[in-house]
PDB file of N, CA and C in Angstrom:
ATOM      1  N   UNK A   1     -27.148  25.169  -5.389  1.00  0.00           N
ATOM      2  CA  UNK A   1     -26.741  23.989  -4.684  1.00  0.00           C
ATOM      3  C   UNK A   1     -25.498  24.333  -3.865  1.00  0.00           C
ATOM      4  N   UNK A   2     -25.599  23.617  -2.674  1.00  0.00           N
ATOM      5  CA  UNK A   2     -24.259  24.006  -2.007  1.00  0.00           C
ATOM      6  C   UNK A   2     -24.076  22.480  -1.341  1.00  0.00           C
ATOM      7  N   UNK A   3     -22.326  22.642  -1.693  1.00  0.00           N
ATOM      8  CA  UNK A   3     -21.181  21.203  -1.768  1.00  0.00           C
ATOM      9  C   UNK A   3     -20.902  21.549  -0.089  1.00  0.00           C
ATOM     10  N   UNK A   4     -20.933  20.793   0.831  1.00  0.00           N
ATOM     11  CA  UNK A   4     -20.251  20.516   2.105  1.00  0.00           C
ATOM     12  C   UNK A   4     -18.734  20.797   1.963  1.00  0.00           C
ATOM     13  N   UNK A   5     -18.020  21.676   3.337  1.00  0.00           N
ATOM     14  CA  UNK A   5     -16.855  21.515   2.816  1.00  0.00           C
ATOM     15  C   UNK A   5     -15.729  21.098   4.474  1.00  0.00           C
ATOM     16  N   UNK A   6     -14.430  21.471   4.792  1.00  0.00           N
ATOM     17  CA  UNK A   6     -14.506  21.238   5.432  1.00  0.00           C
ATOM     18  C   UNK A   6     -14.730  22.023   6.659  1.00  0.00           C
ATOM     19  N   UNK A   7     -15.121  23.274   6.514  1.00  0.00           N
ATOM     20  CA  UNK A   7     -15.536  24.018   7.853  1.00  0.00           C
ATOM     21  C   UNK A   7     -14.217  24.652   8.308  1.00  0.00           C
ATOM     22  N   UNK A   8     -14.585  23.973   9.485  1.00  0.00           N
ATOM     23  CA  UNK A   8     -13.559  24.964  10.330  1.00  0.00           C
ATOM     24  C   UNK A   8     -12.332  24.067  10.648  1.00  0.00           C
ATOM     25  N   UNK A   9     -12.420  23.056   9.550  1.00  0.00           N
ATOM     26  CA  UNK A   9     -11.499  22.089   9.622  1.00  0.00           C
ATOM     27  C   UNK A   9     -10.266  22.105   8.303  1.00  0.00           C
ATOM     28  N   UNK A  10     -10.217  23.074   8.057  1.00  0.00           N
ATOM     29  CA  UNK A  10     -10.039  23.653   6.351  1.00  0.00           C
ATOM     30  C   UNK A  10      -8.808  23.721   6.665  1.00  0.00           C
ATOM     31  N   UNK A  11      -8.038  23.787   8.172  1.00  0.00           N
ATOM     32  CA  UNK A  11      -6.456  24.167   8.303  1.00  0.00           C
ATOM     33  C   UNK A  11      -5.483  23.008   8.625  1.00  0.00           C
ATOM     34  N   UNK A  12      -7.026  21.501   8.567  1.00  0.00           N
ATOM     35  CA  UNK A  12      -6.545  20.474   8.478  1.00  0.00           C
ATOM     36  C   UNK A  12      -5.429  19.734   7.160  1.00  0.00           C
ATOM     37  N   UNK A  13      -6.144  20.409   6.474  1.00  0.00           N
ATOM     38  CA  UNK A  13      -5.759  19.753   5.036  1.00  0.00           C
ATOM     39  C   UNK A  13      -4.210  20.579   4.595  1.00  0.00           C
ATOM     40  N   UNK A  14      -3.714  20.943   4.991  1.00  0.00           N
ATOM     41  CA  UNK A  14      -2.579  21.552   4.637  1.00  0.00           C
ATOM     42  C   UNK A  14      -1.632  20.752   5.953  1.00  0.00           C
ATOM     43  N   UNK A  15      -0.244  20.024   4.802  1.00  0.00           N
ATOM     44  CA  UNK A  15       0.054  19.554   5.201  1.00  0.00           C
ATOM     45  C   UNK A  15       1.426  20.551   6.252  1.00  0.00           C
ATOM     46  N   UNK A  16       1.536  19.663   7.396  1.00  0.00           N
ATOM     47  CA  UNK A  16       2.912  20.507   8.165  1.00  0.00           C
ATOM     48  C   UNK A  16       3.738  20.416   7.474  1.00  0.00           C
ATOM     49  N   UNK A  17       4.589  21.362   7.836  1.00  0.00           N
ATOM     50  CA  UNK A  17       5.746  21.813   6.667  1.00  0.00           C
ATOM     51  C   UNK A  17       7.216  20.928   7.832  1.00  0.00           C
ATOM     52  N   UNK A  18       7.807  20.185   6.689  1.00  0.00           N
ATOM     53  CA  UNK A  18       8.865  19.628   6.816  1.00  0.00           C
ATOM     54  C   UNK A  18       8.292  17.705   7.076  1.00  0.00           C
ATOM     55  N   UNK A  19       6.816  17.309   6.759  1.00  0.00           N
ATOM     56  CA  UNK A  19       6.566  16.163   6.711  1.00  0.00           C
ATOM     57  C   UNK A  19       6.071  15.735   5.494  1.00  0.00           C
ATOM     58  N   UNK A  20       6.202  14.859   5.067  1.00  0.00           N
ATOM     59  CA  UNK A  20       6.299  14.035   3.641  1.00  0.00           C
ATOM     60  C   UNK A  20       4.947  13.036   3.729  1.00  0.00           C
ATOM     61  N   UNK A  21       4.130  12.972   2.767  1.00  0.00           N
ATOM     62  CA  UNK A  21       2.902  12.064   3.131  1.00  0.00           C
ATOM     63  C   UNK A  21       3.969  10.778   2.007  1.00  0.00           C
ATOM     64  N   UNK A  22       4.446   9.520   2.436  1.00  0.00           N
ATOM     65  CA  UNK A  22       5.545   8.420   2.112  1.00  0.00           C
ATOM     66  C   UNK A  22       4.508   7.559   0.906  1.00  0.00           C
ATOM     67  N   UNK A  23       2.778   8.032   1.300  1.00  0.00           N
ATOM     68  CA  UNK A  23       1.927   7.279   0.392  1.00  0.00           C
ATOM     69  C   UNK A  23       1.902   8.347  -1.025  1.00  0.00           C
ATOM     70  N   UNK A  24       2.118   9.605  -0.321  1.00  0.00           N
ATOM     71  CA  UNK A  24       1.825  10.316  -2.100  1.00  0.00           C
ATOM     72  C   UNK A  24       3.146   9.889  -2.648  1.00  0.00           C
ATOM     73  N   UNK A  25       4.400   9.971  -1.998  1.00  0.00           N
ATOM     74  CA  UNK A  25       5.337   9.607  -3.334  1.00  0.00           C
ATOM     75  C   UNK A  25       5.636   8.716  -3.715  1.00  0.00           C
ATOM     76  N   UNK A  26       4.162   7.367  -3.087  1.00  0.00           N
ATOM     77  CA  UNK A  26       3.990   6.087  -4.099  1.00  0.00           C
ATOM     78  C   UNK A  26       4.929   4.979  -3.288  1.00  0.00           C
ATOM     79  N   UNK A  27       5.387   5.163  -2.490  1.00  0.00           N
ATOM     80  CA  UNK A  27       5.881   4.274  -1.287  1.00  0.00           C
ATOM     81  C   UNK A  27       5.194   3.156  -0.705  1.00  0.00           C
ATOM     82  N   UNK A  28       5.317   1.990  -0.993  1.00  0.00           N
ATOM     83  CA  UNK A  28       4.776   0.624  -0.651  1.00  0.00           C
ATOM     84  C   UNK A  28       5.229   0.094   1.226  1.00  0.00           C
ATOM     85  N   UNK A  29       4.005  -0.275   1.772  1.00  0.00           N
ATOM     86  CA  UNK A  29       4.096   0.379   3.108  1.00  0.00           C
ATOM     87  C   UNK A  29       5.406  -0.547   3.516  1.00  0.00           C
ATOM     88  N   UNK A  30       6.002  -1.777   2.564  1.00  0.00           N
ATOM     89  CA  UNK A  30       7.835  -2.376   3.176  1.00  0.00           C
ATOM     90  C   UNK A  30       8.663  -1.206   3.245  1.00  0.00           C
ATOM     91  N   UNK A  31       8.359  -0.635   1.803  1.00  0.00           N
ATOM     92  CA  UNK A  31       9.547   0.816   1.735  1.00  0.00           C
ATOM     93  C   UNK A  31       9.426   1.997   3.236  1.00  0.00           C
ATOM     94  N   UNK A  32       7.968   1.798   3.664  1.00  0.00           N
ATOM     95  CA  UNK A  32       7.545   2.794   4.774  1.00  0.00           C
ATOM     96  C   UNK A  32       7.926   2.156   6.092  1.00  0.00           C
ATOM     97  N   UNK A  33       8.178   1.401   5.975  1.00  0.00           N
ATOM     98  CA  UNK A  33       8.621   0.451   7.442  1.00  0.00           C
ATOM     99  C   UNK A  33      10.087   0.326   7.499  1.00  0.00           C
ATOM    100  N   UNK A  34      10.579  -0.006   5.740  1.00  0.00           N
ATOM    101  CA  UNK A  34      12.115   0.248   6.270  1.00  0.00           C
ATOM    102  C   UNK A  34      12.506   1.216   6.599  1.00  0.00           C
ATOM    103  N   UNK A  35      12.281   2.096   6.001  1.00  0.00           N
ATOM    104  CA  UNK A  35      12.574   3.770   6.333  1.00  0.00           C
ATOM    105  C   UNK A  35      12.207   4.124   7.947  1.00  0.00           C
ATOM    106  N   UNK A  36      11.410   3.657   7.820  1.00  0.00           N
ATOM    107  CA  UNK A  36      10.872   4.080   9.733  1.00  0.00           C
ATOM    108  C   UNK A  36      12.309   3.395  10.648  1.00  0.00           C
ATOM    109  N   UNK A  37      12.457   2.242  10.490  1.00  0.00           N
ATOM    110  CA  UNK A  37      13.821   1.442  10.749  1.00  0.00           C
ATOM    111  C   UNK A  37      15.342   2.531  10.337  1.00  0.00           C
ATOM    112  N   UNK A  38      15.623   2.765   9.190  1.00  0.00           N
ATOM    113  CA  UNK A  38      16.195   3.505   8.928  1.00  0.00           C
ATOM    114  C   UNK A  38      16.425   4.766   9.817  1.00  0.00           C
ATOM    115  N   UNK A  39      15.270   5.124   9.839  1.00  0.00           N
ATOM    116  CA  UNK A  39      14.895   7.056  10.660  1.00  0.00           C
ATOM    117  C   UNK A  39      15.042   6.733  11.792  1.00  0.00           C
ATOM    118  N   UNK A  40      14.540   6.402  12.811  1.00  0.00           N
ATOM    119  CA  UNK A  40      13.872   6.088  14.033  1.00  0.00           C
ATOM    120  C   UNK A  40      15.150   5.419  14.642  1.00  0.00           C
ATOM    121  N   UNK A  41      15.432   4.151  14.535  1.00  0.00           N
ATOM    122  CA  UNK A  41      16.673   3.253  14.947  1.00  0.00           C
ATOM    123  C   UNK A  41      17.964   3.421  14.112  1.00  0.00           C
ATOM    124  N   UNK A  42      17.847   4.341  13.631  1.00  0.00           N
ATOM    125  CA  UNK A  42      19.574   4.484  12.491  1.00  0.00           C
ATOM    126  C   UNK A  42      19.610   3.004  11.744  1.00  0.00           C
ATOM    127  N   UNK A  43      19.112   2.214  11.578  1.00  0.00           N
ATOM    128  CA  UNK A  43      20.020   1.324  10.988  1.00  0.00           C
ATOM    129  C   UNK A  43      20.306   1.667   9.581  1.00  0.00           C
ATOM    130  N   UNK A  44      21.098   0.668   9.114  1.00  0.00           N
ATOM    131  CA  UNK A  44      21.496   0.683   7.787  1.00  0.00           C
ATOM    132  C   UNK A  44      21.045  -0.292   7.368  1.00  0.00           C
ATOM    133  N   UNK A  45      20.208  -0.618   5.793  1.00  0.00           N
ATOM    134  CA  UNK A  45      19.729  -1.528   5.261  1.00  0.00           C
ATOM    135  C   UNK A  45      20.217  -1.957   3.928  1.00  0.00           C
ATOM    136  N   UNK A  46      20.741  -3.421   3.822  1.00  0.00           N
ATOM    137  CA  UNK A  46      20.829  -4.253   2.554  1.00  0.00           C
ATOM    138  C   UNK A  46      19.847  -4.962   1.953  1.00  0.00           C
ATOM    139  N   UNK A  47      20.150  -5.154   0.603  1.00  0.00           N
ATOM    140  CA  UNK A  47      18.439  -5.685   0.358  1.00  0.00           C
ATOM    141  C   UNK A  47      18.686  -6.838   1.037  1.00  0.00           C
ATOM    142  N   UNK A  48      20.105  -7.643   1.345  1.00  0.00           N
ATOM    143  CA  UNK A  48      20.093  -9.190   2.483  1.00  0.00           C
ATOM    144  C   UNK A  48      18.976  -8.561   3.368  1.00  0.00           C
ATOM    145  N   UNK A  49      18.857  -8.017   3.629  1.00  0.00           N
ATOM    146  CA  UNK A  49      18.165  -8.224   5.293  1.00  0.00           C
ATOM    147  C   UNK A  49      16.747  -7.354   5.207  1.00  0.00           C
ATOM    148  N   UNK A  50      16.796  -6.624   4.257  1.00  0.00           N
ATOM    149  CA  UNK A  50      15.734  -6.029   3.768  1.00  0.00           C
ATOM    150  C   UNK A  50      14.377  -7.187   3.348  1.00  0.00           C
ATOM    151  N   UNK A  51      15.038  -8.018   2.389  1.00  0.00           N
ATOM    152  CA  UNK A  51      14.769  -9.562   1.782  1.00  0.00           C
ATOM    153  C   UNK A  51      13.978 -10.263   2.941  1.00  0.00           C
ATOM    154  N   UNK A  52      15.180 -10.688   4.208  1.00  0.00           N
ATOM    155  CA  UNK A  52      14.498 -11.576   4.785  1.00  0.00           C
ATOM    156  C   UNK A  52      13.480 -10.826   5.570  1.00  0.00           C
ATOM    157  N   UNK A  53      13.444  -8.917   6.144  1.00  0.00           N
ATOM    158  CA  UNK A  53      12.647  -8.688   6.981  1.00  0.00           C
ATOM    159  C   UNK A  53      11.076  -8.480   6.577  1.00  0.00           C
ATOM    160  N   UNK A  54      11.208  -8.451   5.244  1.00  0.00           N
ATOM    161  CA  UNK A  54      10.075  -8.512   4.548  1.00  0.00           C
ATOM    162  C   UNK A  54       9.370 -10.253   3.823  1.00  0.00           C
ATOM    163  N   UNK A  55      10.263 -10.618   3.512  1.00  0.00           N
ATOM    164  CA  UNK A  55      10.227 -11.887   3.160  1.00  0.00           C
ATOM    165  C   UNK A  55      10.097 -11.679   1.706  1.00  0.00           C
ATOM    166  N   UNK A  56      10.339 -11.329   0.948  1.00  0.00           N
ATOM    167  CA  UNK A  56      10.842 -11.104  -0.587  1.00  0.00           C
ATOM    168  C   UNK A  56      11.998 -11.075  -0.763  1.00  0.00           C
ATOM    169  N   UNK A  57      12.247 -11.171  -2.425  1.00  0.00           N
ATOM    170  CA  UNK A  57      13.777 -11.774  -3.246  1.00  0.00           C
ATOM    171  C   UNK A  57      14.140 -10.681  -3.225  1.00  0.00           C
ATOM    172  N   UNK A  58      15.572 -11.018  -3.235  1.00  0.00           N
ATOM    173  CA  UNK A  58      16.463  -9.958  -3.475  1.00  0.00           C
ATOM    174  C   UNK A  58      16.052  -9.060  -4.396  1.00  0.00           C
ATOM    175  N   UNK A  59      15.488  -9.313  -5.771  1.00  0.00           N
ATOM    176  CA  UNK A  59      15.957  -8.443  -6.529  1.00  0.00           C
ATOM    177  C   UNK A  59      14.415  -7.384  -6.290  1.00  0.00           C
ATOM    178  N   UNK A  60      13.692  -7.588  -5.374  1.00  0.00           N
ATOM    179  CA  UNK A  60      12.466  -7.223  -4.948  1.00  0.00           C
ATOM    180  C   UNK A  60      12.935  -6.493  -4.059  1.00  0.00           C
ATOM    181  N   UNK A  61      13.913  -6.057  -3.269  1.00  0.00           N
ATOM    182  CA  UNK A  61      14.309  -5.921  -2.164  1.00  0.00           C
ATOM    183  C   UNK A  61      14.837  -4.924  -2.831  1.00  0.00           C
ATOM    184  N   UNK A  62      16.245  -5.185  -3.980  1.00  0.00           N
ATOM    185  CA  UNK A  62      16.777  -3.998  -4.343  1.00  0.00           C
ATOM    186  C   UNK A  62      15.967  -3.011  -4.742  1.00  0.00           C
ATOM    187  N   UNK A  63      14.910  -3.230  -5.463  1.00  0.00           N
ATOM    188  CA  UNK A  63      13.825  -2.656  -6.371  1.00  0.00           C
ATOM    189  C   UNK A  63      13.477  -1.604  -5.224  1.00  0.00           C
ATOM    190  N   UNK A  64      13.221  -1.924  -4.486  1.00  0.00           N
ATOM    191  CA  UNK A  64      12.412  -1.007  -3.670  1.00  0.00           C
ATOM    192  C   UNK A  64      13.021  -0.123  -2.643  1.00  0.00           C
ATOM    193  N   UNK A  65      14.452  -0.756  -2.225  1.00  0.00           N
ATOM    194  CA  UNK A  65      15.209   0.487  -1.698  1.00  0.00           C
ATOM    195  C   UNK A  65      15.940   1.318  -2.888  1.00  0.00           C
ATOM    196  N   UNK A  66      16.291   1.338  -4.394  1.00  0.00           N
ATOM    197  CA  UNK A  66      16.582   2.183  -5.257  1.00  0.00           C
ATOM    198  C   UNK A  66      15.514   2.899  -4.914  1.00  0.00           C
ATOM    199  N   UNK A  67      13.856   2.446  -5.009  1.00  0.00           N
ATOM    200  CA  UNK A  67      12.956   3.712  -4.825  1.00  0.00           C
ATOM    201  C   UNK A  67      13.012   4.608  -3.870  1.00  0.00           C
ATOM    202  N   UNK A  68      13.792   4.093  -2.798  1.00  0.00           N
ATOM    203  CA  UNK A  68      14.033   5.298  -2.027  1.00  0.00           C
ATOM    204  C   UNK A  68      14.909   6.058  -2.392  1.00  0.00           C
ATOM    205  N   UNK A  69      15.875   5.599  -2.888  1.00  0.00           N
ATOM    206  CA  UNK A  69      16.944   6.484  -3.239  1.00  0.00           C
ATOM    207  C   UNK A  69      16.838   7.651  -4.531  1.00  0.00           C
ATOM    208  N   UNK A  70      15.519   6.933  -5.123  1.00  0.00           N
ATOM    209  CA  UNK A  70      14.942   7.921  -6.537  1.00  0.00           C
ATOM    210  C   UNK A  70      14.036   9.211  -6.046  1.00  0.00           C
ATOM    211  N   UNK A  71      13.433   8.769  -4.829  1.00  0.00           N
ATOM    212  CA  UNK A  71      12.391   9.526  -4.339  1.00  0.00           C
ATOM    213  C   UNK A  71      13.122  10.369  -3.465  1.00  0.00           C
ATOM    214  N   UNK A  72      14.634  10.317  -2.910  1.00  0.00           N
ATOM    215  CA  UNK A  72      14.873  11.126  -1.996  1.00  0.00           C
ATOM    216  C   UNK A  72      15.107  11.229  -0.782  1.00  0.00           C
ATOM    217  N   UNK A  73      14.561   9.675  -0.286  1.00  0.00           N
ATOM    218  CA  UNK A  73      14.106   9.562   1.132  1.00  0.00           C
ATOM    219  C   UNK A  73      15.846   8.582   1.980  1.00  0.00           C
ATOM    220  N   UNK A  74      16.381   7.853   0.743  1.00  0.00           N
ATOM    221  CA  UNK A  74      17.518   6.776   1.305  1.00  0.00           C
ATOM    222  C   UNK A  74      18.670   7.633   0.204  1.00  0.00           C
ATOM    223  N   UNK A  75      20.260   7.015   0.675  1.00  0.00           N
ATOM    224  CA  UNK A  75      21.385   7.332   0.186  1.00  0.00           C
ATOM    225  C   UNK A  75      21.748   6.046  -0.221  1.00  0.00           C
ATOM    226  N   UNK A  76      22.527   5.810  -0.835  1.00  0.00           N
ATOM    227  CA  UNK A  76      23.300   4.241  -1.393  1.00  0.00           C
ATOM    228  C   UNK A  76      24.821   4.679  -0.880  1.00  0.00           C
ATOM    229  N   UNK A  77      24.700   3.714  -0.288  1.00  0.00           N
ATOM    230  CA  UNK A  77      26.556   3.721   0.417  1.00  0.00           C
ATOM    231  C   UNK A  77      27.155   2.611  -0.332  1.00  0.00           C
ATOM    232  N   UNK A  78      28.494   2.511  -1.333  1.00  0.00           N
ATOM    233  CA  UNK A  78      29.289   1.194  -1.552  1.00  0.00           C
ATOM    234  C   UNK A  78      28.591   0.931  -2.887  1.00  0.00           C
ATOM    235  N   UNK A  79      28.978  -0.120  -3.576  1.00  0.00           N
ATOM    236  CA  UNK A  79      28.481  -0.740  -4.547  1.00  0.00           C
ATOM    237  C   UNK A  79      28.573  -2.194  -4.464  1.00  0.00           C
ATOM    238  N   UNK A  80      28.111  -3.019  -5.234  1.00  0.00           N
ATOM    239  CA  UNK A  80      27.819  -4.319  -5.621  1.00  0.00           C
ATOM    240  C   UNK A  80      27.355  -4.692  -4.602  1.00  0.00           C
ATOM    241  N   UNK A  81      27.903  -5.836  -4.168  1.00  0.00           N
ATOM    242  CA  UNK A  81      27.644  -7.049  -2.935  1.00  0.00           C
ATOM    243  C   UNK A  81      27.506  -6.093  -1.265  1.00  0.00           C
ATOM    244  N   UNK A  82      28.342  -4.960  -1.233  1.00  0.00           N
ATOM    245  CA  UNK A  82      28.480  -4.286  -0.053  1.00  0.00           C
ATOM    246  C   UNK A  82      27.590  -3.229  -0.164  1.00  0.00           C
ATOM    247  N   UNK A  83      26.318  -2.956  -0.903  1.00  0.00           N
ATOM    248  CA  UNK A  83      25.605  -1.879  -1.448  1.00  0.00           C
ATOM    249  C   UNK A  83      24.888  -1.925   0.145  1.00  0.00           C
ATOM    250  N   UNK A  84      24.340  -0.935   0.930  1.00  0.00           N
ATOM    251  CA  UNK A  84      24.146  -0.250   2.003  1.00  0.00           C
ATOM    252  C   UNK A  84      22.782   0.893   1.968  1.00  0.00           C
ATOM    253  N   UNK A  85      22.197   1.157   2.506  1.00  0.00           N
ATOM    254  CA  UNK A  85      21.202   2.366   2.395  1.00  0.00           C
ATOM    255  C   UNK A  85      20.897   3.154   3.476  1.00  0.00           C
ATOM    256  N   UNK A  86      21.370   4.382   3.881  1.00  0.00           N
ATOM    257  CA  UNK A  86      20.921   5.121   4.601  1.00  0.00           C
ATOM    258  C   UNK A  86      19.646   6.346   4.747  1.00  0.00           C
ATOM    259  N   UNK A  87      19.308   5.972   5.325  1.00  0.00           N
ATOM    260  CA  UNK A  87      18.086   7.147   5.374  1.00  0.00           C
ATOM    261  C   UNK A  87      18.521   9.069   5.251  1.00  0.00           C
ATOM    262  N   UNK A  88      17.946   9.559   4.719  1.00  0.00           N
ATOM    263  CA  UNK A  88      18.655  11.243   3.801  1.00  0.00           C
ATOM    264  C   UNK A  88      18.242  12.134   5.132  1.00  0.00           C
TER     265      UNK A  88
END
């Protein structure tokens, strides 16, 4: 028996070196949009504004920019109320 494979397309599957697939390291596509915001336009993101650009609670907001910051992708600038996130 012979399995199909991808041919001559086999140099597809290897990913470019220095790009991150944001879905393998489990990145929810808000976290992929802020970050694009982040990367792309520099900004800096609080979960305030994170919150309203997504339309989720704060503590939904924090939740998910710590994941950037666990995964590698954001920095945490400041603490408490002035907490900040920059893209790495």
């Amino acid at each position: 028996m012979t399995f199909p494979g991808p041919g001559e397309h086999i140099l597809d599957l290897i990913p470019e070196e220095g790009v991150t697939d944001l879905h393998a390291l489990g990145l929810n596509e808000r976290q992929i949009e802020a970050l694009a915001l982040m990367v792309n336009e520099g900004q800096t993101m609080t979960a305030g504004k994170y919150a309203q650009l997504f339309g989720v609670d704060r503590r939904t907001a924090q939740r998910d920019l710590g994941k950037l910051v666990v995964k590698g992708q954001a920095r945490r600038i400041g603490q408490g109320a002035s907490t900040a996130y920059q893209s790495t």
